[in-house]
Protein backbone atom coordinates (compact mmCIF):
# COMPACT_ATOMS: atom_id res chain seq x y z
CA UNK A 1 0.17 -30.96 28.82
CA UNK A 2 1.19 -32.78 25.28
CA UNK A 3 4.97 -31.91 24.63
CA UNK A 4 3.71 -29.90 20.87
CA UNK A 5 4.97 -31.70 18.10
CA UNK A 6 6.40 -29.16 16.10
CA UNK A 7 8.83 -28.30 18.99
CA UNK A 8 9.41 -31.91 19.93
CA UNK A 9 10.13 -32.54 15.88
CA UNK A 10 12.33 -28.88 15.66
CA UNK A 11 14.60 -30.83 18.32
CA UNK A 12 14.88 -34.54 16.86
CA UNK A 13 15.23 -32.64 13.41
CA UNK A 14 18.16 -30.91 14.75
CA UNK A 15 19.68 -33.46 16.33
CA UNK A 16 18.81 -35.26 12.47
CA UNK A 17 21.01 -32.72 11.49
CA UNK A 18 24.04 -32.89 13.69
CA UNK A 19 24.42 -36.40 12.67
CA UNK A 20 23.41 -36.95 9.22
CA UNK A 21 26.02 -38.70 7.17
CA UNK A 22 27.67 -37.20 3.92
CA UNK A 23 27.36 -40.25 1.75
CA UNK A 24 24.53 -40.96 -0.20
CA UNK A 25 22.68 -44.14 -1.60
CA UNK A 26 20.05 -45.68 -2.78
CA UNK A 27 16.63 -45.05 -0.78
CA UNK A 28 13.28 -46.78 -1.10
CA UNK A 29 10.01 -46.92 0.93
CA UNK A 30 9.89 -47.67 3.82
CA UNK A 31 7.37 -50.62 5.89
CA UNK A 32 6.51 -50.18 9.21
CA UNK A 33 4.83 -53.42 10.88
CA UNK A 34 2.72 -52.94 13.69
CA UNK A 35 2.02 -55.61 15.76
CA UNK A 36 -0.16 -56.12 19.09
CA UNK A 37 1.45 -58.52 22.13
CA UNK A 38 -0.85 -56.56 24.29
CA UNK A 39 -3.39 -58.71 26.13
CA UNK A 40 -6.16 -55.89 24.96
CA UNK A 41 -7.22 -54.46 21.85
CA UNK A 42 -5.05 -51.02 21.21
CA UNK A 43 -6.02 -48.17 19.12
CA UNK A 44 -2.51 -47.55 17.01
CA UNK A 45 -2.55 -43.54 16.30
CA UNK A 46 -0.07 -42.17 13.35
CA UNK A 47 1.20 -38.49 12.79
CA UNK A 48 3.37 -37.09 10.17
CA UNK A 49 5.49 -34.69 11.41
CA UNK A 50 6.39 -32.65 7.95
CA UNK A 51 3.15 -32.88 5.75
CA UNK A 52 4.27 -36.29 4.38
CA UNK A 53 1.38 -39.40 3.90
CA UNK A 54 -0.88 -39.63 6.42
CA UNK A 55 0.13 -43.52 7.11
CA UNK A 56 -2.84 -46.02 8.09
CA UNK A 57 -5.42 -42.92 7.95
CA UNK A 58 -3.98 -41.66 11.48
CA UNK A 59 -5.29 -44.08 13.32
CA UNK A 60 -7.15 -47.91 13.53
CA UNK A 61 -7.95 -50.91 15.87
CA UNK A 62 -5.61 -53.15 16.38
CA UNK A 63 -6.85 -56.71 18.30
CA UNK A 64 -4.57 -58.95 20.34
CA UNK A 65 -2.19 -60.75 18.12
CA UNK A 66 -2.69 -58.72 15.18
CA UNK A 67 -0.55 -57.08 12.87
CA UNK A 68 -0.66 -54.31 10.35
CA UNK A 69 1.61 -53.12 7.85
CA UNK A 70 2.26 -49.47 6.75
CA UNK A 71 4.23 -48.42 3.42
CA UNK A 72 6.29 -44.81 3.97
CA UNK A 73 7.73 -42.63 0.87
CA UNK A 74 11.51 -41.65 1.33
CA UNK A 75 12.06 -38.87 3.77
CA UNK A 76 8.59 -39.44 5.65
CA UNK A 77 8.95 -38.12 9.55
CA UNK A 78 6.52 -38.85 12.18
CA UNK A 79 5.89 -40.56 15.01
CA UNK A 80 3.30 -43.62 16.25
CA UNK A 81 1.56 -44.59 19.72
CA UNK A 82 -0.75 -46.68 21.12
CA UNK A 83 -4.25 -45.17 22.64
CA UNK A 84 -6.13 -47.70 25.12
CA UNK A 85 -9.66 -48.22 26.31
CA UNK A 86 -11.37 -46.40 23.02
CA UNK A 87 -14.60 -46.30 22.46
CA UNK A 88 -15.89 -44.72 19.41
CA UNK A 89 -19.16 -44.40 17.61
CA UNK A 90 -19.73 -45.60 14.26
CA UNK A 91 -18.68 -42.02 13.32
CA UNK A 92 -15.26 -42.52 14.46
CA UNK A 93 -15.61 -38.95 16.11
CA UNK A 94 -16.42 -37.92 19.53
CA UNK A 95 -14.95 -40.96 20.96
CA UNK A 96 -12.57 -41.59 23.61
CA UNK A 97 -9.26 -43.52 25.13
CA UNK A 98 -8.09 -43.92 28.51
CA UNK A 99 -4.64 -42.98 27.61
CA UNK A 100 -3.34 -41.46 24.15
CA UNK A 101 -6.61 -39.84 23.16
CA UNK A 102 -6.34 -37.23 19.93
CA UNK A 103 -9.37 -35.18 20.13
CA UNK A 104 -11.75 -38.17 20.33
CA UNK A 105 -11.32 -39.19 16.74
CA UNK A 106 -10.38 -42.97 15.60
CA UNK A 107 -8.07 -41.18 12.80
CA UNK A 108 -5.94 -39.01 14.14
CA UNK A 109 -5.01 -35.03 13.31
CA UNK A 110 -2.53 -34.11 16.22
CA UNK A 111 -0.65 -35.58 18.68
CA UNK A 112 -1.79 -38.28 21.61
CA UNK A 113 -2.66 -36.86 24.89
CA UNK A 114 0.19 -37.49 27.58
CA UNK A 115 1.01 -39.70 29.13
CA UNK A 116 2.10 -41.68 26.08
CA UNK A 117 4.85 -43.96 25.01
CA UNK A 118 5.77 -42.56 21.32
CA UNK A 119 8.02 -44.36 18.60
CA UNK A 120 9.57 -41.35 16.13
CA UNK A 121 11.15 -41.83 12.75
CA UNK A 122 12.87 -39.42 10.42
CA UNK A 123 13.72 -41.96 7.12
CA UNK A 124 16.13 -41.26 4.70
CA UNK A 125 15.35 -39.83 1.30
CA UNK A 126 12.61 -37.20 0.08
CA UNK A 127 15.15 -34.49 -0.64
CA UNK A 128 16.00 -33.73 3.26
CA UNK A 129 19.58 -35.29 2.32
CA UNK A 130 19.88 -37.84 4.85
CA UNK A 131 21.25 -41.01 4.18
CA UNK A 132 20.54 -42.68 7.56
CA UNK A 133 16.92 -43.45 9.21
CA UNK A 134 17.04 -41.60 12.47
CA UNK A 135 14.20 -43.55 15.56
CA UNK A 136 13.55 -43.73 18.99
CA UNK A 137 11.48 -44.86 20.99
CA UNK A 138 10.63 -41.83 23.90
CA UNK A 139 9.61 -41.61 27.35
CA UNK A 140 9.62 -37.51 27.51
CA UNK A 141 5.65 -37.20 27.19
CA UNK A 142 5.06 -40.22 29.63
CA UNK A 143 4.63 -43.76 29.34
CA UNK A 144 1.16 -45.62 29.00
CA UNK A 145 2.15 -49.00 27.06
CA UNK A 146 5.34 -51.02 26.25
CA UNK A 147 6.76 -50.12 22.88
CA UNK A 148 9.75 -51.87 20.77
CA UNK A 149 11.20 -51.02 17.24
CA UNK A 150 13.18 -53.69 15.38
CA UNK A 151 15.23 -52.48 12.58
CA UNK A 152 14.18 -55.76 9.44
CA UNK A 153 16.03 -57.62 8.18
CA UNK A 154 17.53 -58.58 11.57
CA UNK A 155 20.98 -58.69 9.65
CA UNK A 156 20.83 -55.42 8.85
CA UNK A 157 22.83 -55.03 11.75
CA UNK A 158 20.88 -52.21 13.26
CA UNK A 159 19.91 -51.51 16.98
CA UNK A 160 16.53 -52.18 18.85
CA UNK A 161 14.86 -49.13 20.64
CA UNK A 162 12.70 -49.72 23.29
CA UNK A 163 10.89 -49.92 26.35
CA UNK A 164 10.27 -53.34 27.77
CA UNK A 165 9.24 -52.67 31.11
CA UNK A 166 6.30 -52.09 32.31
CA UNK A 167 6.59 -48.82 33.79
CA UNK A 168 2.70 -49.07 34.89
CA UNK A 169 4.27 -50.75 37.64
CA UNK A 170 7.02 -48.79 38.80
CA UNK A 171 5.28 -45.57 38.19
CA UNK A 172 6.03 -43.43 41.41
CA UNK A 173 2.73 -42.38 43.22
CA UNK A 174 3.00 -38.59 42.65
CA UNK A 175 2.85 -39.65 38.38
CA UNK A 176 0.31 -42.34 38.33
CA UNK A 177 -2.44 -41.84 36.32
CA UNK A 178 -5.54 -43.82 37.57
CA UNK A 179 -7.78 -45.60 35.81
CA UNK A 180 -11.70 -46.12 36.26
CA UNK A 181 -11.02 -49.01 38.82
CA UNK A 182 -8.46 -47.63 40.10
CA UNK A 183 -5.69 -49.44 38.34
CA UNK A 184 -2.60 -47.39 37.01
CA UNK A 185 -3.24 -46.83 33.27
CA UNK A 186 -0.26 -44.46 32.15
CA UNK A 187 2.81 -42.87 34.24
CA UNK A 188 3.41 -39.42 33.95
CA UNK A 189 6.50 -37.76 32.99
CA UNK A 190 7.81 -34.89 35.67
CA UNK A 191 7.60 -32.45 33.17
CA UNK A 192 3.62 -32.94 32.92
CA UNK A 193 3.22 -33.63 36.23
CA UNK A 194 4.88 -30.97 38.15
CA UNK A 195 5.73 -28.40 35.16
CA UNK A 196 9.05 -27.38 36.49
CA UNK A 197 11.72 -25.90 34.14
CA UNK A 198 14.22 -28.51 35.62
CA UNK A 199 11.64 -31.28 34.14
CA UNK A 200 10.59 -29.98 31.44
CA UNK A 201 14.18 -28.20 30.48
CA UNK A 202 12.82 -25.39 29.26
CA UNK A 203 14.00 -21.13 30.36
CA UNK A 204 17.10 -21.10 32.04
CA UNK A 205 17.31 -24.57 31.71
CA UNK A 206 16.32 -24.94 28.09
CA UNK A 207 20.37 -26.83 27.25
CA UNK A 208 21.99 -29.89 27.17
CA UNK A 209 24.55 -28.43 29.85
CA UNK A 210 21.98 -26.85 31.91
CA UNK A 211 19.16 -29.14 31.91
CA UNK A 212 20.08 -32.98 33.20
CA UNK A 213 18.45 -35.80 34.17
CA UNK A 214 16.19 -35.94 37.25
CA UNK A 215 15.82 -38.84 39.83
CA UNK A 216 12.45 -39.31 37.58
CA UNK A 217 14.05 -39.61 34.35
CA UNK A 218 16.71 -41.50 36.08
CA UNK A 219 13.58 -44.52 37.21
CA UNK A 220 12.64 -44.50 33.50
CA UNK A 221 16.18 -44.62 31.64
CA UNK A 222 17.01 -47.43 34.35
CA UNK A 223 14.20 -49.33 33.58
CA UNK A 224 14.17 -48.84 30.03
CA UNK A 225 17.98 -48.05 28.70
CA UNK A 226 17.14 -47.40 25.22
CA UNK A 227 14.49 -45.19 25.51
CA UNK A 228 14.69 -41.26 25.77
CA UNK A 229 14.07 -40.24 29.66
CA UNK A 230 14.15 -36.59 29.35
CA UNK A 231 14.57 -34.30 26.30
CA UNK A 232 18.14 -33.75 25.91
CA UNK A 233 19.07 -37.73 26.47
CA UNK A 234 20.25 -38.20 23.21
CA UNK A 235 23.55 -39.89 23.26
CA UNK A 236 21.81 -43.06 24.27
CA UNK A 237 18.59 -43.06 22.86
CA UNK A 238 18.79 -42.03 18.97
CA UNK A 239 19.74 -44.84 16.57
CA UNK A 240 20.59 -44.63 12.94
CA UNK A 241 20.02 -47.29 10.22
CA UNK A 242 21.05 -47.40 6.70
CA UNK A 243 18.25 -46.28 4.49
CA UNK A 244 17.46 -50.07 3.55
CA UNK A 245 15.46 -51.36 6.39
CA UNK A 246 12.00 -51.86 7.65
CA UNK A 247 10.62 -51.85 11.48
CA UNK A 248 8.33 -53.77 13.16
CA UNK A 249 6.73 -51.84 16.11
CA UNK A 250 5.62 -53.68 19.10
CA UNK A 251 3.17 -53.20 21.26
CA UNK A 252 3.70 -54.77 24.46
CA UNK A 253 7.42 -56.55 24.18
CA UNK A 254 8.75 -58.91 25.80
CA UNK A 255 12.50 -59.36 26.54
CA UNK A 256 12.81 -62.36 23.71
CA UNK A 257 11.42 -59.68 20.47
């Protein structure tokens, strides 16, 4: 099952919260560059998270070595994804992707299917009193393609997020998600695959002190160190950035972006 986005946005919001600085300054709009270093065409899907602009129409094609740039208002929140394997009709509806499908639509309404690597934003601005950009890059709804954000200009001084690996390849048996020949196309998280409150930290362990990482989590954050592993990994996995930078988004990173 999807991880739904309100409740995964009620948490990064209040984490947001906890951590938002008292100063303010000046904030302006905010450019996301997406770019494709994926050997294969990926189908870039876009969600706003509190009724802000739908950016890039929710969703578009995005070929090998292209790149597309996205203007955000002050205070926008969402969170973006690659889908893979699409096919749509000229329609754009009743279409689908291997991995982050959204209801078989090109533009997209709600949230990718897991398993799906997701970069989330809360920028600065808008009237939600932040003077910080919050991101990360997260692992909790699974993984299905290699994702970086770069904080622009690079002297901003602001930290990558990001998950290198591929995980495709290191995905344990028991959370591989097959493809049609057979390949791995996505890695589960434990959470979808075996629905355990432990995974998932939800009842009795629905804390930070009662719900930890598992040896799963524990393969992904080792693999990727900047990504989120499990819902409540937070102390090494949200960044902050002065409310004067754009990101560039990669699909597919390699160790030198």
């Amino acid at each position: 099952m999807e991880t739904p986005l309100p409740g995964r946005l009620f948490f990064f919001f209040f984490i947001v919260g906890a951590l938002w600085a008292s100063e303010s300054r000046e904030v302006v709009a905010t450019v996301f560059t997406l770019q494709n270093k994926c050997p294969y065409t990926v189908w870039p899907g876009t969600l706003s998270g509190n009724g802000a602009a739908v950016l890039g129409g929710g969703g578009f094609e995005l070929s090998p070595n292209a790149a597309v740039s996205l203007t955000a208002p002050p205070g926008w929140s969402g969170r973006f994804w690659a889908r893979t394997a699409c096919v749509f009709p000229p329609s754009g509806v009743s279409g689908s992707c291997a991995t982050g499908d959204c209801g078989g639509a090109l533009r997209c309404s709600a949230g990718g299917t897991p398993p799906v690597t997701l970069a989330e934003f809360t920028l600065a601005g808008g009237g939600n009193g932040a003077a910080k950009d919050f991101y990360d890059v997260s692992l909790v709804d699974g993984y299905n393609v290699g994702m970086g954000v770069q904080p622009t200009p690079a002297s901003s001084g602001c930290k990558y997020a990001g998950c290198v690996a591929d995980l495709n390849r290191r995905c344990p048996a028991e959370l591989r998600v097959a493809g049609m020949t057979g390949e791995t196309v996505a890695c589960r998280s434990a959470c979808e695959a075996f629905g355990g409150p432990e995974y998932c930290c939800t009842g009795e362990h629905g804390s930070p002190g009662t719900c930890g990482p598992t040896r799963y989590s524990q393969l992904f954050k080792a693999a990727c160190p900047t990504a989120y592993s499990y819902a409540y990994d937070d102390a090494t996995s949200t960044f902050t950035c002065s409310a004067v930078s754009d990101y560039l988004i990669t699909f597919c990173p390699t160790a030198d972006d």
